[in-house]
N, C-alpha and C. Protein backbone atom coordinates (compact mmCIF):
# COMPACT_ATOMS: atom_id res chain seq x y z
N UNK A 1 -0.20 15.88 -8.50
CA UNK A 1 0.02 15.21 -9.77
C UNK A 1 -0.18 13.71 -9.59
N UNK A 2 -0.76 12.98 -10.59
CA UNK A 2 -1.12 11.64 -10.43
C UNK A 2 -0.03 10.92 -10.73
N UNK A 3 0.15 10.07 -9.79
CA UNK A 3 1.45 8.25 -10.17
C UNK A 3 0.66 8.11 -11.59
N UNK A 4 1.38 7.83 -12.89
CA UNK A 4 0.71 6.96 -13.85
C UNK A 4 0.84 5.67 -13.73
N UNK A 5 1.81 4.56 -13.00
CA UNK A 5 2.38 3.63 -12.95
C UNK A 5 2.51 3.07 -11.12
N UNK A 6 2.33 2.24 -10.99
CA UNK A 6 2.72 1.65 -9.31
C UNK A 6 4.14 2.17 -9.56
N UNK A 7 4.95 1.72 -10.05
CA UNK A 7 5.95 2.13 -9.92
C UNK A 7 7.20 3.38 -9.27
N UNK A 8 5.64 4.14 -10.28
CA UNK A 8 6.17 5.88 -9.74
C UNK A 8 5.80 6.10 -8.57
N UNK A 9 4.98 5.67 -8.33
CA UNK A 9 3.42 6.00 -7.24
C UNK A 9 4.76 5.66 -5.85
N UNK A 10 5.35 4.38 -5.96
CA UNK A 10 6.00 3.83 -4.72
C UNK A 10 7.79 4.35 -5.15
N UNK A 11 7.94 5.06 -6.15
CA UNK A 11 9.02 5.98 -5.78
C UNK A 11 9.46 7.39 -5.59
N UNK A 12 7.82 7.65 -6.33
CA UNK A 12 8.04 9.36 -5.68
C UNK A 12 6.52 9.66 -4.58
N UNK A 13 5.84 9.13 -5.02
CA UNK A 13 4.27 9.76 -4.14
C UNK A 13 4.50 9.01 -2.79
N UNK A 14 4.81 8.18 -2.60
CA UNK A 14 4.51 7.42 -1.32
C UNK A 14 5.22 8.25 -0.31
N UNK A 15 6.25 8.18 -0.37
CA UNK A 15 7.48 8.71 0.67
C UNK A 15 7.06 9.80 0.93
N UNK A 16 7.24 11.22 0.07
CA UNK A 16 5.57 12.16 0.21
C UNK A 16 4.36 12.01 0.52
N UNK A 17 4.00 11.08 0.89
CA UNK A 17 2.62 11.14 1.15
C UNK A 17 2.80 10.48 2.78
N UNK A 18 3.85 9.64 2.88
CA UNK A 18 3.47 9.26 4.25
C UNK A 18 3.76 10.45 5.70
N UNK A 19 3.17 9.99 6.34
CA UNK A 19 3.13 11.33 7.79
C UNK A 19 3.45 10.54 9.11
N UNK A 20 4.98 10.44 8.89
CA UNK A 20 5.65 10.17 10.18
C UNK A 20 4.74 10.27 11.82
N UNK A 21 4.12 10.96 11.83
CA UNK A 21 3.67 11.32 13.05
C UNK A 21 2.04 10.51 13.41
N UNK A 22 1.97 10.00 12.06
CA UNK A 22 0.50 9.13 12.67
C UNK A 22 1.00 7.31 12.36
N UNK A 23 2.50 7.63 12.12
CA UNK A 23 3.34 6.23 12.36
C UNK A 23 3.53 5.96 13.56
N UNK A 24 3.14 6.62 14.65
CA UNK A 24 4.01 6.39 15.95
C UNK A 24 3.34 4.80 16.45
N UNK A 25 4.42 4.03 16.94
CA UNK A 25 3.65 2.99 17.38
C UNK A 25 3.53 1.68 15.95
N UNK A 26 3.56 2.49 14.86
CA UNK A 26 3.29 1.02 14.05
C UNK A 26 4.45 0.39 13.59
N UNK A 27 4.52 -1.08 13.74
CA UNK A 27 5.76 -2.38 12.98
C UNK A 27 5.31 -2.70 12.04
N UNK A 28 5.06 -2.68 10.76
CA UNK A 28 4.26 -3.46 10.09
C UNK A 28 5.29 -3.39 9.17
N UNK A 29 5.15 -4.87 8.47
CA UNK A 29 5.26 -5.72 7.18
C UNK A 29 4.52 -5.61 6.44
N UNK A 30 4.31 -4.97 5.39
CA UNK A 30 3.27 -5.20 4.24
C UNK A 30 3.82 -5.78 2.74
N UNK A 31 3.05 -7.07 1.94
CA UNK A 31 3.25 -7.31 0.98
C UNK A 31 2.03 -6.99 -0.20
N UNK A 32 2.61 -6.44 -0.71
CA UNK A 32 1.65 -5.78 -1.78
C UNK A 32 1.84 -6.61 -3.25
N UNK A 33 0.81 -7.22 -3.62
CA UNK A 33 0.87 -7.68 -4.97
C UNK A 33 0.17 -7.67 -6.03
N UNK A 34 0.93 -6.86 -7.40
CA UNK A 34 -0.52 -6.10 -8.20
C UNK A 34 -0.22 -6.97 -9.68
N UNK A 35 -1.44 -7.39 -10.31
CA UNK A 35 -1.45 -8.04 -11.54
C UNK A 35 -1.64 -7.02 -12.25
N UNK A 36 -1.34 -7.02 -13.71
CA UNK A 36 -1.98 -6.42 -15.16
C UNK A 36 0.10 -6.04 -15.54
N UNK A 37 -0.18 -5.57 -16.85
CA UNK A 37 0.73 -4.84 -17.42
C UNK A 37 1.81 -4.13 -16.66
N UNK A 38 1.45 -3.32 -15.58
CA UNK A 38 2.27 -2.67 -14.83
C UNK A 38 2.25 -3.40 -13.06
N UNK A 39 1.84 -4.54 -13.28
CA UNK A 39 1.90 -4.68 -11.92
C UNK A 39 3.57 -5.33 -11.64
N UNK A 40 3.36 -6.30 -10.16
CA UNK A 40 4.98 -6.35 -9.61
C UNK A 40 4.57 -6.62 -7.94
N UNK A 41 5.37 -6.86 -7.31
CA UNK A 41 5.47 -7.14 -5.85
C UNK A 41 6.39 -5.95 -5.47
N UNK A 42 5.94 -5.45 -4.38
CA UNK A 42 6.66 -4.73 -3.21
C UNK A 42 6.47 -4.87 -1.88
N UNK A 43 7.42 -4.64 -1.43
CA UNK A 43 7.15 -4.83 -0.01
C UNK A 43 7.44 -3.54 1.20
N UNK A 44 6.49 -3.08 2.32
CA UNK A 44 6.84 -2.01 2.50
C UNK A 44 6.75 -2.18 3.67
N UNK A 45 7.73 -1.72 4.63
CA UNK A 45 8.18 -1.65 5.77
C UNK A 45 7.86 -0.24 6.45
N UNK A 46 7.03 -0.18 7.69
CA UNK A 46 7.06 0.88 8.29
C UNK A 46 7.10 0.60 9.99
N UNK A 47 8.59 1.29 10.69
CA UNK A 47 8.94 0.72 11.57
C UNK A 47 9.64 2.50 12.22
N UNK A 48 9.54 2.75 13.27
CA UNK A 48 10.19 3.32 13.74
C UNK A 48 9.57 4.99 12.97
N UNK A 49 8.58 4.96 12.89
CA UNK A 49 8.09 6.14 12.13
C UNK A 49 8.76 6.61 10.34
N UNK A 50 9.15 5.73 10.08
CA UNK A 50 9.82 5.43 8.82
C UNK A 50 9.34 4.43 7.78
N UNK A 51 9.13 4.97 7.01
CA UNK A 51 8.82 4.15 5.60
C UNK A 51 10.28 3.49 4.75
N UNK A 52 9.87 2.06 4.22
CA UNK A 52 11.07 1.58 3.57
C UNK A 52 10.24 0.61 2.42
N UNK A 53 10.30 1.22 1.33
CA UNK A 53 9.70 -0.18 0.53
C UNK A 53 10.69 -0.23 -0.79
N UNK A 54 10.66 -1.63 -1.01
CA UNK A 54 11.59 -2.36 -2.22
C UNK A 54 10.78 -2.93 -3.02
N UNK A 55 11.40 -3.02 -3.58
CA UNK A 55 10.75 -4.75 -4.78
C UNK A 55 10.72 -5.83 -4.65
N UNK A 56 9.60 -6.96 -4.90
CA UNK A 56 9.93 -7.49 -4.17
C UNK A 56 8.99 -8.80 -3.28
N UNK A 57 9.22 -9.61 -2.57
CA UNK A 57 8.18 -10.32 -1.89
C UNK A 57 8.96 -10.66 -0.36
N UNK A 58 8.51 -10.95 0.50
CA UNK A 58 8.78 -11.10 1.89
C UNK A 58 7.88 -12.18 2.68
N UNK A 59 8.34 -13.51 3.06
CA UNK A 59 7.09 -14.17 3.79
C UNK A 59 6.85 -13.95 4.52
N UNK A 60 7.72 -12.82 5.47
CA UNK A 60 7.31 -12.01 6.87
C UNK A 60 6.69 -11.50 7.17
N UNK A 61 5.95 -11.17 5.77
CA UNK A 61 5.15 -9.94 6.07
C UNK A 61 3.54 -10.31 7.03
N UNK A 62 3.69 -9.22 7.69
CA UNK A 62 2.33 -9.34 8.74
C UNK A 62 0.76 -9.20 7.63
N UNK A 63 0.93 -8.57 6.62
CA UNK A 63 -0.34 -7.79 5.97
C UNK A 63 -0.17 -8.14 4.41
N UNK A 64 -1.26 -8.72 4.08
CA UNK A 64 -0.75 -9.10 2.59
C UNK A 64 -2.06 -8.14 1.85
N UNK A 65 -1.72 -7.58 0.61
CA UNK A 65 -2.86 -6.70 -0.10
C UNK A 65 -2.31 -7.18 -1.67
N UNK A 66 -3.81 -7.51 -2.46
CA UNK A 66 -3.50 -8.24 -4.30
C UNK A 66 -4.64 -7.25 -4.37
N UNK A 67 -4.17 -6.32 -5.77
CA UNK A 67 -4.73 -5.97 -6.44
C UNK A 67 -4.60 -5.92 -8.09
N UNK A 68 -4.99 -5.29 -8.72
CA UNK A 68 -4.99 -5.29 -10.44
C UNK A 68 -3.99 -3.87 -10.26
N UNK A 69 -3.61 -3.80 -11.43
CA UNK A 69 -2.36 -2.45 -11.37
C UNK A 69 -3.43 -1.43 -11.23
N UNK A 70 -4.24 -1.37 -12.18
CA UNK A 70 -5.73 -0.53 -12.78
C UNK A 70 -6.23 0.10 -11.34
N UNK A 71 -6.37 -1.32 -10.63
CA UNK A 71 -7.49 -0.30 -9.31
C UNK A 71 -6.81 0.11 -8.56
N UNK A 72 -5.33 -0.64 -8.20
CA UNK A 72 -4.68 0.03 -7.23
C UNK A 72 -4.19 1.77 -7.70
N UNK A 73 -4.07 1.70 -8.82
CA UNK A 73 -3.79 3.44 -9.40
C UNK A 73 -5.13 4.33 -9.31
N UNK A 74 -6.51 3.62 -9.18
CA UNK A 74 -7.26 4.47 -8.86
C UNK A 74 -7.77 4.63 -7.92
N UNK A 75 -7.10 3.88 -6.73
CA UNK A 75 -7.19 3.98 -5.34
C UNK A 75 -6.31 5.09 -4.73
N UNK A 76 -4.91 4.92 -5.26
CA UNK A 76 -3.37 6.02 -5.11
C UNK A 76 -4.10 7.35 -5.18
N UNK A 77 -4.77 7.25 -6.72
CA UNK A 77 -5.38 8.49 -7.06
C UNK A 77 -6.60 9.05 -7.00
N UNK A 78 -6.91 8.73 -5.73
CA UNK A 78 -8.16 8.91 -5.01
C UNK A 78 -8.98 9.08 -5.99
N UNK A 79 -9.30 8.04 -7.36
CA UNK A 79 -10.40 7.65 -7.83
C UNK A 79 -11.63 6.66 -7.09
N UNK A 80 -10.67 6.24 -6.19
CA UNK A 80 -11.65 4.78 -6.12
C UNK A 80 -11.12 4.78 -3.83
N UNK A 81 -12.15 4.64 -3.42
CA UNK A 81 -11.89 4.41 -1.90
C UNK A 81 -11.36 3.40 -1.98
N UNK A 82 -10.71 3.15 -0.92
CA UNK A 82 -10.12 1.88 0.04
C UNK A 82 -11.00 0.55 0.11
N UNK A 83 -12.19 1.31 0.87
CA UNK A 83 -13.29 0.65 1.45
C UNK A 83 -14.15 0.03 0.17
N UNK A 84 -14.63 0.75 -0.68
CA UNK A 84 -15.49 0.55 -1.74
C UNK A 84 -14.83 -0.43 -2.34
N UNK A 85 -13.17 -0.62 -2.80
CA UNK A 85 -12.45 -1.55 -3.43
C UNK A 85 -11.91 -2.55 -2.31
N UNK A 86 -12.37 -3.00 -1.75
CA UNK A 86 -12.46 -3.93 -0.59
C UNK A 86 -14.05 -4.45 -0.93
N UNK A 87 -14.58 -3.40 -0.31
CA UNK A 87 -16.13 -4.32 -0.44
C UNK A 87 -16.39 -4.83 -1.94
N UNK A 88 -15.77 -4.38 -3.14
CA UNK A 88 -16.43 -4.84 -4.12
C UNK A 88 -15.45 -5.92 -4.59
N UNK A 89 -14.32 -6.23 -4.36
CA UNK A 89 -13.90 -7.22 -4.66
C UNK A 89 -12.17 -6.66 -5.44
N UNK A 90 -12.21 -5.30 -5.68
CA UNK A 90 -11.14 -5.09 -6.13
C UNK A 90 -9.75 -5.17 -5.42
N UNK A 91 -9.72 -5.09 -4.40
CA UNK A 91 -8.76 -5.65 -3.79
C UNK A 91 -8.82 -6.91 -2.80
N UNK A 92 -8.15 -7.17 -2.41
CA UNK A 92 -7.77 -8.49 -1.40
C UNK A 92 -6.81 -8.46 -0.20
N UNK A 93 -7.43 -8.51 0.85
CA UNK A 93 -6.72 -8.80 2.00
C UNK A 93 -6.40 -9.47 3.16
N UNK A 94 -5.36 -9.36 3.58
CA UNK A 94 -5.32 -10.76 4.36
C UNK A 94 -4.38 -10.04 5.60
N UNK A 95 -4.40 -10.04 6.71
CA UNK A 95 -3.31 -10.02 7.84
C UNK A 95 -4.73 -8.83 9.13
N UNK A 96 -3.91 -7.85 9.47
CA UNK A 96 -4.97 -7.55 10.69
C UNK A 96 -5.46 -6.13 10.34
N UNK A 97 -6.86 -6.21 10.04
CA UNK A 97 -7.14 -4.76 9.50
C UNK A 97 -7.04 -3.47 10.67
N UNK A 98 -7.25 -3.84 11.71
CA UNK A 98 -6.70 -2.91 12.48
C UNK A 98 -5.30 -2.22 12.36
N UNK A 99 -4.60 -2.72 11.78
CA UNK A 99 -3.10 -2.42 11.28
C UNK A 99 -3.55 -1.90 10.11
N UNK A 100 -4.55 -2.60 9.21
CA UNK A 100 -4.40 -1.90 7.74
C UNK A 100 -4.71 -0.41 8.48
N UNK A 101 -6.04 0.01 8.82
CA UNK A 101 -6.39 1.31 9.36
C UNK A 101 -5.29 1.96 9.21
N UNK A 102 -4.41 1.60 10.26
CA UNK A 102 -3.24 2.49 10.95
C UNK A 102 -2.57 3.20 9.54
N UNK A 103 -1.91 1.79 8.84
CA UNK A 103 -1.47 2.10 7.71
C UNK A 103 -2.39 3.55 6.76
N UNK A 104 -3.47 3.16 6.54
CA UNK A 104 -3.98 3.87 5.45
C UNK A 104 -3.78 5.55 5.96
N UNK A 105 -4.42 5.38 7.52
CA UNK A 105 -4.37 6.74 8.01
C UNK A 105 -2.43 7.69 8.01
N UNK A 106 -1.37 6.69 8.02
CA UNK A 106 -0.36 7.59 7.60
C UNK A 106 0.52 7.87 6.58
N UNK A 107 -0.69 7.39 5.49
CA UNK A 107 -0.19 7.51 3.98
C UNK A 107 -0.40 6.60 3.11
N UNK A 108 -0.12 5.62 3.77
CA UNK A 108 -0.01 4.58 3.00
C UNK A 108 -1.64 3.89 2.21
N UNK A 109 -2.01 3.98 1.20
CA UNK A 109 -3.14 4.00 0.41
C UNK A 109 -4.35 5.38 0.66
């Protein structure tokens, strides 16, 4: 079933979707920040094979990602790749993509 909203997406799909076991090994800080109608800041913590994300902003964070509410929901909902909304401009990133990898591969986008 599709997130209609970031919102939902990071309180019911995420936590479901992430896979403890291809967390092993990652610390990461991520700040996520989405413009339009439904966007908002969160911040998501994955430490200890555990996911933790709030609302929110963090200057700690190791990994920063800006998107539009729009593309990030059709990224969630595997409308739109990772990669393709990177190369074309729909998203934005900043911190160590070798970490993003990690991230994407255990759920997270």
């Amino acid at each position: 079933m599709e997130a209609q909203t970031p919102k939902e997406f990071f309180a019911k799909q995420l936590p479901e979707r992430f896979k403890p076991e291809k967390a092993i090994g990652i610390d990461a800080l991520a700040q996520l920040t989405l413009t339009g109608p439904n966007g908002g800041a969160w911040v998501i913590s994955i430490k200890d094979q555990k996911i933790q994300i709030t609302e929110g902003t963090d200057p700690k964070a190791t990994l920063s990602l800006q998107a539009s509410d729009r593309d990030f929901m059709d990224i969630v909902n595997d409308k739109l790749s990772v990669e393709k909304a990177f190369f074309t401009g729909k998203i934005q990133f900043k911190g160590n993509l070798n970490q993003a990898l990690k991230l994407r591969d255990a759920g997270f986008l």
